[in-house]
N, C-alpha and C. Protein backbone atom coordinates (compact mmCIF):
# COMPACT_ATOMS: atom_id res chain seq x y z
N UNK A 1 -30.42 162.23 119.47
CA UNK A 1 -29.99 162.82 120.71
C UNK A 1 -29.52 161.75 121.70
N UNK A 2 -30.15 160.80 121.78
CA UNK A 2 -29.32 159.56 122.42
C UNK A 2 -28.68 159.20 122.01
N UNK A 3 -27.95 159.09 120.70
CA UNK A 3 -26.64 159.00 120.60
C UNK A 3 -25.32 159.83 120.95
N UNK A 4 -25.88 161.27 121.25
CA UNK A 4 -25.26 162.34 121.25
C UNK A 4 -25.04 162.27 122.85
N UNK A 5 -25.90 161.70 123.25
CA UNK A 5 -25.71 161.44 125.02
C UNK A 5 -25.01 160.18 124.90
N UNK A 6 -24.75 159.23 124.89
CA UNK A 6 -23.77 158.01 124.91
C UNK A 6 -22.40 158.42 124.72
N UNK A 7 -22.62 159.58 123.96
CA UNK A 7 -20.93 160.04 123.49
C UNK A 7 -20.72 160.99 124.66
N UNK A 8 -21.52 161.89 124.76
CA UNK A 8 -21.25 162.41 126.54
C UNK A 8 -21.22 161.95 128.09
N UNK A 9 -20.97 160.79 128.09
CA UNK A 9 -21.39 159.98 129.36
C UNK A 9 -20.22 159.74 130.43
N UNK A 10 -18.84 160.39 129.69
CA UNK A 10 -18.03 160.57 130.17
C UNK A 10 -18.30 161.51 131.64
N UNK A 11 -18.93 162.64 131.18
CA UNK A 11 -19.78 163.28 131.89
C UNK A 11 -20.98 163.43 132.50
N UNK A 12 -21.28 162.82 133.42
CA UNK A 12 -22.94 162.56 133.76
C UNK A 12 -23.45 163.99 133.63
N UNK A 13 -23.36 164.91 134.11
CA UNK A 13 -24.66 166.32 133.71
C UNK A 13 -24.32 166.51 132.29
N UNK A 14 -24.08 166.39 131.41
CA UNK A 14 -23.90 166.36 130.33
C UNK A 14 -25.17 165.06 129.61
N UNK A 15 -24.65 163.71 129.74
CA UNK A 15 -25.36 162.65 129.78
C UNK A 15 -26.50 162.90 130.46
N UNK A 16 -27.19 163.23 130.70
CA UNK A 16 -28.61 163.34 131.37
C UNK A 16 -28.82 164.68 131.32
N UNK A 17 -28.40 165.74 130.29
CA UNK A 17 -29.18 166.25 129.96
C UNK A 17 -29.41 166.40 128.40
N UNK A 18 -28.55 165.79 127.83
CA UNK A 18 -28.75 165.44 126.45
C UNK A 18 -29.80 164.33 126.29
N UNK A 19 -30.21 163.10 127.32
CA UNK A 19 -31.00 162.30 127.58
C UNK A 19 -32.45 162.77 128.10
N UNK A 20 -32.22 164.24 128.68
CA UNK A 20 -33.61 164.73 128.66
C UNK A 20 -34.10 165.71 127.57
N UNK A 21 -33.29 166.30 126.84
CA UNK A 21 -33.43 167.05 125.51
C UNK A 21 -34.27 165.70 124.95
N UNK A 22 -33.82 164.81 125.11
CA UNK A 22 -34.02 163.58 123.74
C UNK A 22 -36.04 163.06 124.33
N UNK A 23 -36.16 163.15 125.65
CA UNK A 23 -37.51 162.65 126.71
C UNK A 23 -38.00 164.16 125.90
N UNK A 24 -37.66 165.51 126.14
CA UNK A 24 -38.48 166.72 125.51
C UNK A 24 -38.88 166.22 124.00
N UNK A 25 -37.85 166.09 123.15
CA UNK A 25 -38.64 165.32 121.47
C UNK A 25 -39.69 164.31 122.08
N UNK A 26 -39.06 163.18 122.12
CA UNK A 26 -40.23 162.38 122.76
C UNK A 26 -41.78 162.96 123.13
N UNK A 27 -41.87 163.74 124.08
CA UNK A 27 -42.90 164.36 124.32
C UNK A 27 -43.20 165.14 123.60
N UNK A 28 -43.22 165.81 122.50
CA UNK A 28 -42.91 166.22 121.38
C UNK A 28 -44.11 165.56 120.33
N UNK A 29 -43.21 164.72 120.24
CA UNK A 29 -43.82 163.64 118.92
C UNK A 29 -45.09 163.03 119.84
N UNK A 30 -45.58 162.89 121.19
CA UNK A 30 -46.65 162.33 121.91
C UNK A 30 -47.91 163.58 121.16
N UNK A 31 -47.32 164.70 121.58
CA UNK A 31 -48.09 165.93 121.01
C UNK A 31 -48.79 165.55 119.75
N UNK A 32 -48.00 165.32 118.74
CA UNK A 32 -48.14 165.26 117.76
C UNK A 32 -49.08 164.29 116.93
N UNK A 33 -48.57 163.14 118.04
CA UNK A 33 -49.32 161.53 117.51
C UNK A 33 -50.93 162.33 118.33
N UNK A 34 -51.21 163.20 119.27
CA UNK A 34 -51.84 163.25 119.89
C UNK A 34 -53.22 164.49 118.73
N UNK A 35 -52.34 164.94 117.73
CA UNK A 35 -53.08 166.14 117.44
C UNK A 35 -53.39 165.14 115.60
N UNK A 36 -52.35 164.27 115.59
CA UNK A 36 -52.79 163.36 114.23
C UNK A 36 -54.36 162.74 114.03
N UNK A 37 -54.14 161.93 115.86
CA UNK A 37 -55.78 161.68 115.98
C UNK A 37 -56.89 162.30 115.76
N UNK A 38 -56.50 163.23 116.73
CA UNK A 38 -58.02 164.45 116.37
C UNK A 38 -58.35 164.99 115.40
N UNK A 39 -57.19 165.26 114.11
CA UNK A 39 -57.46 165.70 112.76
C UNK A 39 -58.13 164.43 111.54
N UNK A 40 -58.12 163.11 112.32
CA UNK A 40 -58.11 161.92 111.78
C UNK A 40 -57.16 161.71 110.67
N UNK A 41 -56.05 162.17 110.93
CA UNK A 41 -55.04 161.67 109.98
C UNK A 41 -54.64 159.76 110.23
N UNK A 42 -54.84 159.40 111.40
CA UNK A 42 -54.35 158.19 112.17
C UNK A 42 -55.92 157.38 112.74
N UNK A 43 -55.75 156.60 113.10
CA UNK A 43 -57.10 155.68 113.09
C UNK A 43 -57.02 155.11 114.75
N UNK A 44 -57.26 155.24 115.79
CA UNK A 44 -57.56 155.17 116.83
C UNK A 44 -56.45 154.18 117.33
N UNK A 45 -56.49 153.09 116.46
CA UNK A 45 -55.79 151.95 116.68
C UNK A 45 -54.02 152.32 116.81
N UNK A 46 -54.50 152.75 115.43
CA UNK A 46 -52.47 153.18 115.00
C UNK A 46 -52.51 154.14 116.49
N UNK A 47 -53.25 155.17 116.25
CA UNK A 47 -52.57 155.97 117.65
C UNK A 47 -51.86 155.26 119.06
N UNK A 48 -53.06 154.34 119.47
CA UNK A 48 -53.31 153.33 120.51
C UNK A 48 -51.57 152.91 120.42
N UNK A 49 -51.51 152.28 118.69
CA UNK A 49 -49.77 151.47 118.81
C UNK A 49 -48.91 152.00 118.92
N UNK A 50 -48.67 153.48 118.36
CA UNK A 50 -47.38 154.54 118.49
C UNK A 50 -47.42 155.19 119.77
N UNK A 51 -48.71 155.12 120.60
CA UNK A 51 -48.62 155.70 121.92
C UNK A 51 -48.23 154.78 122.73
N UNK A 52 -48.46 153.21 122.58
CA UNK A 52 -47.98 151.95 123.51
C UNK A 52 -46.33 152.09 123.26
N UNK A 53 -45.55 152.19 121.98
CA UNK A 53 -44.56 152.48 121.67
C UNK A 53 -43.63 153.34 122.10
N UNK A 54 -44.66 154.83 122.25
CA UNK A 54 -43.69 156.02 123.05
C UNK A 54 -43.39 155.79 124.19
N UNK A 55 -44.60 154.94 125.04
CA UNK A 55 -45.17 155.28 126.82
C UNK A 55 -43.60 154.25 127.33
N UNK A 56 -43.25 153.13 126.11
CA UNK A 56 -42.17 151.93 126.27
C UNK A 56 -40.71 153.18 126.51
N UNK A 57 -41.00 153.77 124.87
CA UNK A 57 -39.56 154.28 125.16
C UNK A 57 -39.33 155.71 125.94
N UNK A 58 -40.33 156.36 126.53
CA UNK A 58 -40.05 157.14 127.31
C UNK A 58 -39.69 156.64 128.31
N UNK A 59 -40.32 155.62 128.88
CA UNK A 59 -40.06 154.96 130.43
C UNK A 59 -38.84 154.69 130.44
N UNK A 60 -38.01 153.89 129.00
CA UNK A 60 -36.65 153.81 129.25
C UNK A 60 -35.43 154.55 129.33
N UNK A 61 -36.06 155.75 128.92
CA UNK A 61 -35.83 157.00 128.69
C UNK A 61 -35.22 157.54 130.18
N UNK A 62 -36.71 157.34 130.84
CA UNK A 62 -36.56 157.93 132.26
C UNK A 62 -35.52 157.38 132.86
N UNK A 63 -35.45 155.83 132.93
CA UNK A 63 -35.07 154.59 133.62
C UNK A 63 -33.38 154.99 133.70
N UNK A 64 -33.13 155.54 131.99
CA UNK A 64 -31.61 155.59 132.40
C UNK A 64 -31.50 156.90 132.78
N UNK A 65 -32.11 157.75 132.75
CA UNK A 65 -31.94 158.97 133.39
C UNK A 65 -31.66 158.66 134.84
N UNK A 66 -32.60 158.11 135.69
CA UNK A 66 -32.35 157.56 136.86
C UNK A 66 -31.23 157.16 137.21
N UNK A 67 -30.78 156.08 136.58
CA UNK A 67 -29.50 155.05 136.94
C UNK A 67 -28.31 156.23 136.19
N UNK A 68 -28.39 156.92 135.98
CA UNK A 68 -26.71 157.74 135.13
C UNK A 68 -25.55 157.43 135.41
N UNK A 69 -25.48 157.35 136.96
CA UNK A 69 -24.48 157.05 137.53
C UNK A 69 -23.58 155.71 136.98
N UNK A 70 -24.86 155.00 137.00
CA UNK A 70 -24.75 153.51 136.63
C UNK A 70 -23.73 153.25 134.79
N UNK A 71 -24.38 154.65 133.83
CA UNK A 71 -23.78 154.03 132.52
C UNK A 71 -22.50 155.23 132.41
N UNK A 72 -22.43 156.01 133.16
CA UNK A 72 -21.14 156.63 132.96
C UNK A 72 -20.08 156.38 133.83
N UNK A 73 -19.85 156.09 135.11
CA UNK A 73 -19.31 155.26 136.23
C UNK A 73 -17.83 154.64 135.07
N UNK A 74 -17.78 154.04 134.00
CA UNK A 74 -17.09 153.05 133.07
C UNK A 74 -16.18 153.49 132.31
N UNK A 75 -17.07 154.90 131.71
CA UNK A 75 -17.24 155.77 130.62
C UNK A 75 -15.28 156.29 130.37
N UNK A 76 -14.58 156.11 129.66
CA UNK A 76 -13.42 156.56 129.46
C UNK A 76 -13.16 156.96 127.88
């Protein structure tokens, strides 16, 4: 889905909301890593690393959501 938003950026409401479809998976798969633990499919640790992993790429997630202006402004 972030690729599918880079190709829409021509259009910012387009671009940021294909960029928040992509933050909804994201949160998604948090669910998920979240329900792996409790079934003990995953070991506290691994969780610990794929959740340090998500918390990274959601934030950047957000970050360009924020700035939009900033990566479509170019966009031709």
């Amino acid at each position: 889905m972030i690729a599918e938003a880079w190709g829409h950026r021509r259009y910012p409401a387009s671009f940021v909301s294909k960029l928040t479809d992509a933050l909804g998976e994201a949160n998604e798969t948090q669910s998920w890593l979240d329900d792996a633990l409790d079934c003990g499919y995953i070991t506290s640790a691994q969780h610990g690393d794929h959740d340090s992993a998500w918390q990274s790429i959601g934030g950047m997630m957000n970050n360009t959501i924020g700035k939009a202006d900033d990566f479509c402004r170019n966009a031709s």
